[in-house]
PDB file of N, CA and C in Angstrom:
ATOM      1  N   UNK A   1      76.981 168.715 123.976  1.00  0.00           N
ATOM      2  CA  UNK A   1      75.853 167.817 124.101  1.00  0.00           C
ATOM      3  C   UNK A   1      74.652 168.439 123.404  1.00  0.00           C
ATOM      4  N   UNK A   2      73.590 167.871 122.512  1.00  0.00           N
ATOM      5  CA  UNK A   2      72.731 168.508 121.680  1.00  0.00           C
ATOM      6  C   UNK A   2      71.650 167.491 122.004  1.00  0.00           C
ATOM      7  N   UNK A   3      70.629 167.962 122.307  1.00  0.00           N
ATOM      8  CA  UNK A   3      69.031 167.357 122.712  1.00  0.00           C
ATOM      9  C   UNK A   3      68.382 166.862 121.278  1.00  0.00           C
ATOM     10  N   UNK A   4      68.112 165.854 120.735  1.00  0.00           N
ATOM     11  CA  UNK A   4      67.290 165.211 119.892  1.00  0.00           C
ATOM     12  C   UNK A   4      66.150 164.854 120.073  1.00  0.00           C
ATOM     13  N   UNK A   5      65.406 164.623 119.076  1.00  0.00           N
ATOM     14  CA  UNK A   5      64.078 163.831 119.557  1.00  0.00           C
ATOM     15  C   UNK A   5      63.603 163.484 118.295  1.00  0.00           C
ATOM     16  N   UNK A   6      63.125 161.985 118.512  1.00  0.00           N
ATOM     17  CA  UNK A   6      62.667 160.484 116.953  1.00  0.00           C
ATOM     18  C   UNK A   6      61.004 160.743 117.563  1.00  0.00           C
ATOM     19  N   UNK A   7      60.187 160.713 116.506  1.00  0.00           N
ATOM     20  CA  UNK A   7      58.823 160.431 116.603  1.00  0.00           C
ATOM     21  C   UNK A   7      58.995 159.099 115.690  1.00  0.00           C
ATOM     22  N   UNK A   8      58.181 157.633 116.040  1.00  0.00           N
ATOM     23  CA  UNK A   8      57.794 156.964 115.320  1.00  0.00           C
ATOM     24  C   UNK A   8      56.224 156.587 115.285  1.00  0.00           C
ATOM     25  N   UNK A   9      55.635 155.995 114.330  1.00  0.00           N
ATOM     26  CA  UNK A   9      54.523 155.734 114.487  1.00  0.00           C
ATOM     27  C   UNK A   9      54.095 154.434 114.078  1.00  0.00           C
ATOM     28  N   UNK A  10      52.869 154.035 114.131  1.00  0.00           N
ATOM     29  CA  UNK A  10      52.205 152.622 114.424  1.00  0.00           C
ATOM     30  C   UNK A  10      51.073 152.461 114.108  1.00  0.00           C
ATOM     31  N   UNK A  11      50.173 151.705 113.172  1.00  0.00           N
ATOM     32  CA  UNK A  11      49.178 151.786 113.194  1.00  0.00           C
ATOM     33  C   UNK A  11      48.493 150.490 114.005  1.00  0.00           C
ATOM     34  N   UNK A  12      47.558 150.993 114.749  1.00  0.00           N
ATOM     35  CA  UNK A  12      46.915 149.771 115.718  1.00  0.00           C
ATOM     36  C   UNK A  12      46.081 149.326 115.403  1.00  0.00           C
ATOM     37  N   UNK A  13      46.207 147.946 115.178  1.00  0.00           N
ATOM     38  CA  UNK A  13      44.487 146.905 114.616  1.00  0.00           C
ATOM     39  C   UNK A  13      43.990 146.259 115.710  1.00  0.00           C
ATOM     40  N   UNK A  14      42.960 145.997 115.861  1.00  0.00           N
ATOM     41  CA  UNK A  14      41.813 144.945 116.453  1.00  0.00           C
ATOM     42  C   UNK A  14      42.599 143.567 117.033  1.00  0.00           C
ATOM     43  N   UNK A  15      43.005 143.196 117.909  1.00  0.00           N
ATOM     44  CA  UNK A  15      43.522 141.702 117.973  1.00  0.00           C
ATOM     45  C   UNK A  15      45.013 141.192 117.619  1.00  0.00           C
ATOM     46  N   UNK A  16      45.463 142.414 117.160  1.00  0.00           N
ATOM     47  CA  UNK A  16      47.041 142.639 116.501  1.00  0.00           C
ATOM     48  C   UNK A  16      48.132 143.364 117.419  1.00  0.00           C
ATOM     49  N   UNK A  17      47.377 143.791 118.457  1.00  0.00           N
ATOM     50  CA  UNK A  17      48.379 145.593 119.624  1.00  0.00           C
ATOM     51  C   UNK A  17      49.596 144.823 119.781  1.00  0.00           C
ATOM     52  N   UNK A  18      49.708 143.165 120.174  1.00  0.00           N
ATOM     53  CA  UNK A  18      50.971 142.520 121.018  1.00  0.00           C
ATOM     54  C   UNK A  18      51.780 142.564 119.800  1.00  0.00           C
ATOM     55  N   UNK A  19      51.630 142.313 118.562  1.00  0.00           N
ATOM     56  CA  UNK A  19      52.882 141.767 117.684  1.00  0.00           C
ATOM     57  C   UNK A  19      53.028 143.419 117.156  1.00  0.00           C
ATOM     58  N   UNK A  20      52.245 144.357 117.046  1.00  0.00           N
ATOM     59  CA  UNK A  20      52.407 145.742 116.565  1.00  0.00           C
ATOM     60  C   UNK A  20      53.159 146.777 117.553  1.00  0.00           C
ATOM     61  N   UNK A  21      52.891 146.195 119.079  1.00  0.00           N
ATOM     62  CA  UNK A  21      53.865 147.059 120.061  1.00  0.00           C
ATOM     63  C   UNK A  21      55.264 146.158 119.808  1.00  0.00           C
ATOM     64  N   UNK A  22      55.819 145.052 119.689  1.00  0.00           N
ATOM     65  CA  UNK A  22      57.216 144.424 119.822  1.00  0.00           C
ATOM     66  C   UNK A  22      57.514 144.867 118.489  1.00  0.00           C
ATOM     67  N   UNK A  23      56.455 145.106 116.836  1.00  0.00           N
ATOM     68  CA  UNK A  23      57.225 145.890 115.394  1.00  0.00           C
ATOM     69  C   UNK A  23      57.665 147.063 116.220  1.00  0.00           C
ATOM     70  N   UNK A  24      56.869 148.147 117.307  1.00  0.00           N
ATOM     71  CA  UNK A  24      57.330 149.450 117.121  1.00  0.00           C
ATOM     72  C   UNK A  24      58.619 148.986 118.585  1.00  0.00           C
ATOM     73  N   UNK A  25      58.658 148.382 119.265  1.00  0.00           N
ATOM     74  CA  UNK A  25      59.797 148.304 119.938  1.00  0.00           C
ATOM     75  C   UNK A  25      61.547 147.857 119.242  1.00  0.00           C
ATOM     76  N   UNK A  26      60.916 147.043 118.428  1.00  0.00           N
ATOM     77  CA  UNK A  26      62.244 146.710 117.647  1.00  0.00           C
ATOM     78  C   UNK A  26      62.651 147.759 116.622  1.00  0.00           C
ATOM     79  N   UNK A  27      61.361 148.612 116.263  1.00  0.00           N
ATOM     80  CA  UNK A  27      61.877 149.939 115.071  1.00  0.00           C
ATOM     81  C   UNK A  27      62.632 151.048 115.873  1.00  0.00           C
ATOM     82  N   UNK A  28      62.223 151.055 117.358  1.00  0.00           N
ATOM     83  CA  UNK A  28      63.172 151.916 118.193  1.00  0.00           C
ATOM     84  C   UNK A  28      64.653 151.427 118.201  1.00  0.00           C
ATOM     85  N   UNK A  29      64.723 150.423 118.811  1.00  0.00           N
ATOM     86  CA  UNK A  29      65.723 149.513 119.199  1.00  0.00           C
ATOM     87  C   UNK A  29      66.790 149.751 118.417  1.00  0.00           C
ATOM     88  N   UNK A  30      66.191 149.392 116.854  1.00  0.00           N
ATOM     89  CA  UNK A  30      67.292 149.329 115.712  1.00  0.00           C
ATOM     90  C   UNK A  30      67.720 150.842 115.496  1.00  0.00           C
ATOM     91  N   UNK A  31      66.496 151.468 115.522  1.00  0.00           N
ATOM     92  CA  UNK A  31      67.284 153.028 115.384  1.00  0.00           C
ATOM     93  C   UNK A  31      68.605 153.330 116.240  1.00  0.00           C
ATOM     94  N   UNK A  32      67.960 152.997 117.216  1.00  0.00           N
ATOM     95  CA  UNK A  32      69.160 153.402 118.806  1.00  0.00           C
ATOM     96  C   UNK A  32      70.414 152.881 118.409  1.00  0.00           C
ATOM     97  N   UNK A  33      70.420 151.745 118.326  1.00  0.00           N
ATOM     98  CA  UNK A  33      71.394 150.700 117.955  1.00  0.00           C
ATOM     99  C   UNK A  33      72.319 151.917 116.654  1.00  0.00           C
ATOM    100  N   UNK A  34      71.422 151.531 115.405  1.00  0.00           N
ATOM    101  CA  UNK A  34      72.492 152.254 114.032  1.00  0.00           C
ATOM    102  C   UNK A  34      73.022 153.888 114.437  1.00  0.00           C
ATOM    103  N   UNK A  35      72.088 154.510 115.224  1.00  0.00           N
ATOM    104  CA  UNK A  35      72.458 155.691 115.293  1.00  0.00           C
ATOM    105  C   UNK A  35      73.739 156.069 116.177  1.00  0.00           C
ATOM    106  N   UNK A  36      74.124 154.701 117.173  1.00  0.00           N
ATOM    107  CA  UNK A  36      75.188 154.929 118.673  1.00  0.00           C
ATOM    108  C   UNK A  36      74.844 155.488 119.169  1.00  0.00           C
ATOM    109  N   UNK A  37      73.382 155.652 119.835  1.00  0.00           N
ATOM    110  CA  UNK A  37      72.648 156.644 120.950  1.00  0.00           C
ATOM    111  C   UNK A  37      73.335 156.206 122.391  1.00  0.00           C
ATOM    112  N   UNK A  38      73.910 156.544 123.227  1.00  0.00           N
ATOM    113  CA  UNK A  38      74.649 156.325 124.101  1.00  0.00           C
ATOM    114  C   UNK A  38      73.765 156.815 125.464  1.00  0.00           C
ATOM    115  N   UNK A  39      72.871 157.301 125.423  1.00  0.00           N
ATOM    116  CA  UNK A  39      72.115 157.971 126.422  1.00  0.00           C
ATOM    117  C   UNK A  39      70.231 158.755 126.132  1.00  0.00           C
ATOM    118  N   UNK A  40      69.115 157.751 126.271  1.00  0.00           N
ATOM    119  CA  UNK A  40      68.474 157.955 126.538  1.00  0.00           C
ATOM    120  C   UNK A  40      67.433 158.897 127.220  1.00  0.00           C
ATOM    121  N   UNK A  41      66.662 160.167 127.217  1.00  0.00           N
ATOM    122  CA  UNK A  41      66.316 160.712 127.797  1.00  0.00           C
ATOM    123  C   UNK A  41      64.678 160.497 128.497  1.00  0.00           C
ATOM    124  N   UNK A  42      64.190 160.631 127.921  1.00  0.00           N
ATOM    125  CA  UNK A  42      62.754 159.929 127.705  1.00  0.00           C
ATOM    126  C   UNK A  42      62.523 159.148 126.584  1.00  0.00           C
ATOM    127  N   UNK A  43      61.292 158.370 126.735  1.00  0.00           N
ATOM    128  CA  UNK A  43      60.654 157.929 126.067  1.00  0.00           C
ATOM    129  C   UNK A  43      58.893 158.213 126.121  1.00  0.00           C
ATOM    130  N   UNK A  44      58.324 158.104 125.114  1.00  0.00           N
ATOM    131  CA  UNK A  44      56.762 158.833 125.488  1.00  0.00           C
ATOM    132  C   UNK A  44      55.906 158.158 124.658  1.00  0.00           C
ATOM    133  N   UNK A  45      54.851 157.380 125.033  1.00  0.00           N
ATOM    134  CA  UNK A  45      54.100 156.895 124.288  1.00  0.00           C
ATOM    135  C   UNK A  45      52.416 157.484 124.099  1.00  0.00           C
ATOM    136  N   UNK A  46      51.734 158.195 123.214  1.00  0.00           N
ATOM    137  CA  UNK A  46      50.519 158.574 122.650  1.00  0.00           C
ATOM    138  C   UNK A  46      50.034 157.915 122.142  1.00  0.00           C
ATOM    139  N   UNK A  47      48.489 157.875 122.423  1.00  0.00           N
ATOM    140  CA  UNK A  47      47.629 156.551 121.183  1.00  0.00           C
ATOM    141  C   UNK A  47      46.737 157.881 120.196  1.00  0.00           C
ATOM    142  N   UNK A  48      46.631 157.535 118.898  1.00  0.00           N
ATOM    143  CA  UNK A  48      45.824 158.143 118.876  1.00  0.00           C
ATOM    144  C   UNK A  48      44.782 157.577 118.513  1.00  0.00           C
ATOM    145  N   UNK A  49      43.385 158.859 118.023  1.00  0.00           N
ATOM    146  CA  UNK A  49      42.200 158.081 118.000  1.00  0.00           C
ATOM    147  C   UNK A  49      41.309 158.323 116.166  1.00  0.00           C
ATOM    148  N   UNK A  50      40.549 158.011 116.474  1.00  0.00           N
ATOM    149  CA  UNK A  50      39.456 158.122 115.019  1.00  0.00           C
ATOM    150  C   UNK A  50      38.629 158.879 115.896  1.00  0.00           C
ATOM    151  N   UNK A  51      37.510 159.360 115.087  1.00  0.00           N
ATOM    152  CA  UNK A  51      36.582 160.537 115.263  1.00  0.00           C
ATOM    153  C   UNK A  51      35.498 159.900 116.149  1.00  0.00           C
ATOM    154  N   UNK A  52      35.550 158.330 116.180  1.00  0.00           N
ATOM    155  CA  UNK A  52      34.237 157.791 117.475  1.00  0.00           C
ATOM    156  C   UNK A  52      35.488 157.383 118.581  1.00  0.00           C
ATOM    157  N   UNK A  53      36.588 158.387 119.224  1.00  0.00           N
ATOM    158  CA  UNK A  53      37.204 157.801 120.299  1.00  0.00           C
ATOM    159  C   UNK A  53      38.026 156.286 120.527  1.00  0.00           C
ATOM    160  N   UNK A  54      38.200 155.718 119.021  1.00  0.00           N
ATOM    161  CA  UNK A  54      38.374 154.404 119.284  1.00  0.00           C
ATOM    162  C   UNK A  54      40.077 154.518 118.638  1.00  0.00           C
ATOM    163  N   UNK A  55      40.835 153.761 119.234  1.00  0.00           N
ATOM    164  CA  UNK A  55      42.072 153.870 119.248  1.00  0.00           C
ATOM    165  C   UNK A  55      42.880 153.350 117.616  1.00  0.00           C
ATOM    166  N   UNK A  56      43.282 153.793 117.099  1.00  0.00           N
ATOM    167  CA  UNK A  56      43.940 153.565 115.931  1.00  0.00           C
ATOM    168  C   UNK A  56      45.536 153.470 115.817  1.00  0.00           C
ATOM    169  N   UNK A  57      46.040 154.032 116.345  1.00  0.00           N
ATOM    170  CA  UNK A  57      47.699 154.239 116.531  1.00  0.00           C
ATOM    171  C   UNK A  57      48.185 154.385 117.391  1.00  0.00           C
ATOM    172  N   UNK A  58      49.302 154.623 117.549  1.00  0.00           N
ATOM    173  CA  UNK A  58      50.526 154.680 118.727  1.00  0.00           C
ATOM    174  C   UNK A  58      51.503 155.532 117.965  1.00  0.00           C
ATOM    175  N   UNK A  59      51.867 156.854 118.607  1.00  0.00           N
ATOM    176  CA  UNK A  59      53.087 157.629 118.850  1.00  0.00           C
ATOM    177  C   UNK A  59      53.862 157.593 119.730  1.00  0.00           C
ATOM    178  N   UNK A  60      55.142 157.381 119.312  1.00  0.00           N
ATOM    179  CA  UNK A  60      56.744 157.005 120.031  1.00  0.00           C
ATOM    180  C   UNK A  60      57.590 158.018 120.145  1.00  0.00           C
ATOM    181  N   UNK A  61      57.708 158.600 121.008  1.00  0.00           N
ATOM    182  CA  UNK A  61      58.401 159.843 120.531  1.00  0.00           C
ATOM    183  C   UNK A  61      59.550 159.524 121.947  1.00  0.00           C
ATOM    184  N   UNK A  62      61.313 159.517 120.960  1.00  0.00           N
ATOM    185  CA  UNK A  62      62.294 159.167 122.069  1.00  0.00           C
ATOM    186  C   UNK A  62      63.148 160.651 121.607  1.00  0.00           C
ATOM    187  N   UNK A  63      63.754 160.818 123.333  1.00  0.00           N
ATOM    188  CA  UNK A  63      64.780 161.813 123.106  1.00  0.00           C
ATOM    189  C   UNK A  63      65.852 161.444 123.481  1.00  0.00           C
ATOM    190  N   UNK A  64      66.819 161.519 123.033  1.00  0.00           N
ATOM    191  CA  UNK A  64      68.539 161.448 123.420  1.00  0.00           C
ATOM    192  C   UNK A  64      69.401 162.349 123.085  1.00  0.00           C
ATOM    193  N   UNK A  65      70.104 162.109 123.929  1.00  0.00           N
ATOM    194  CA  UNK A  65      71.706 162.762 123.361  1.00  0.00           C
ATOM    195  C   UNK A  65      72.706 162.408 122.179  1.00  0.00           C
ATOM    196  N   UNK A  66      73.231 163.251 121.797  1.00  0.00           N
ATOM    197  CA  UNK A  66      73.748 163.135 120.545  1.00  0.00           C
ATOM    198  C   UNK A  66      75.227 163.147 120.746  1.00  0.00           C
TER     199      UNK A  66
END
């Protein structure tokens, strides 16, 4: 058994978060899917920011088994 871990990322707009969180849910999804990930460990979600605190992105970072 060997521990993995996918970072994906996202950039977040103004009025856009709902259709930009279901792009980064389906970019997981499909990974999981092509790769035959059979087992899930975590999942972890980070926003990050710009230099006045205001939110710009989303980091995805999943771990599974291999």
């Amino acid at each position: 058994m060997a521990v993995k871990v996918k970072s994906f990322g996202m950039e977040i707009r103004p009025l856009k978060t709902t259709r930009e969180l279901e792009e980064l849910d389906n970019l997981v999804n499909q990974f999981i899917s092509a790769t035959g990930i059979k087992k899930v460990l975590s999942v972890s979600d980070t926003a990050t920011t710009d230099d006045k605190g205001e939110t710009i992105g989303l980091v995805r970072v999943v771990a599974y088994e291999e």
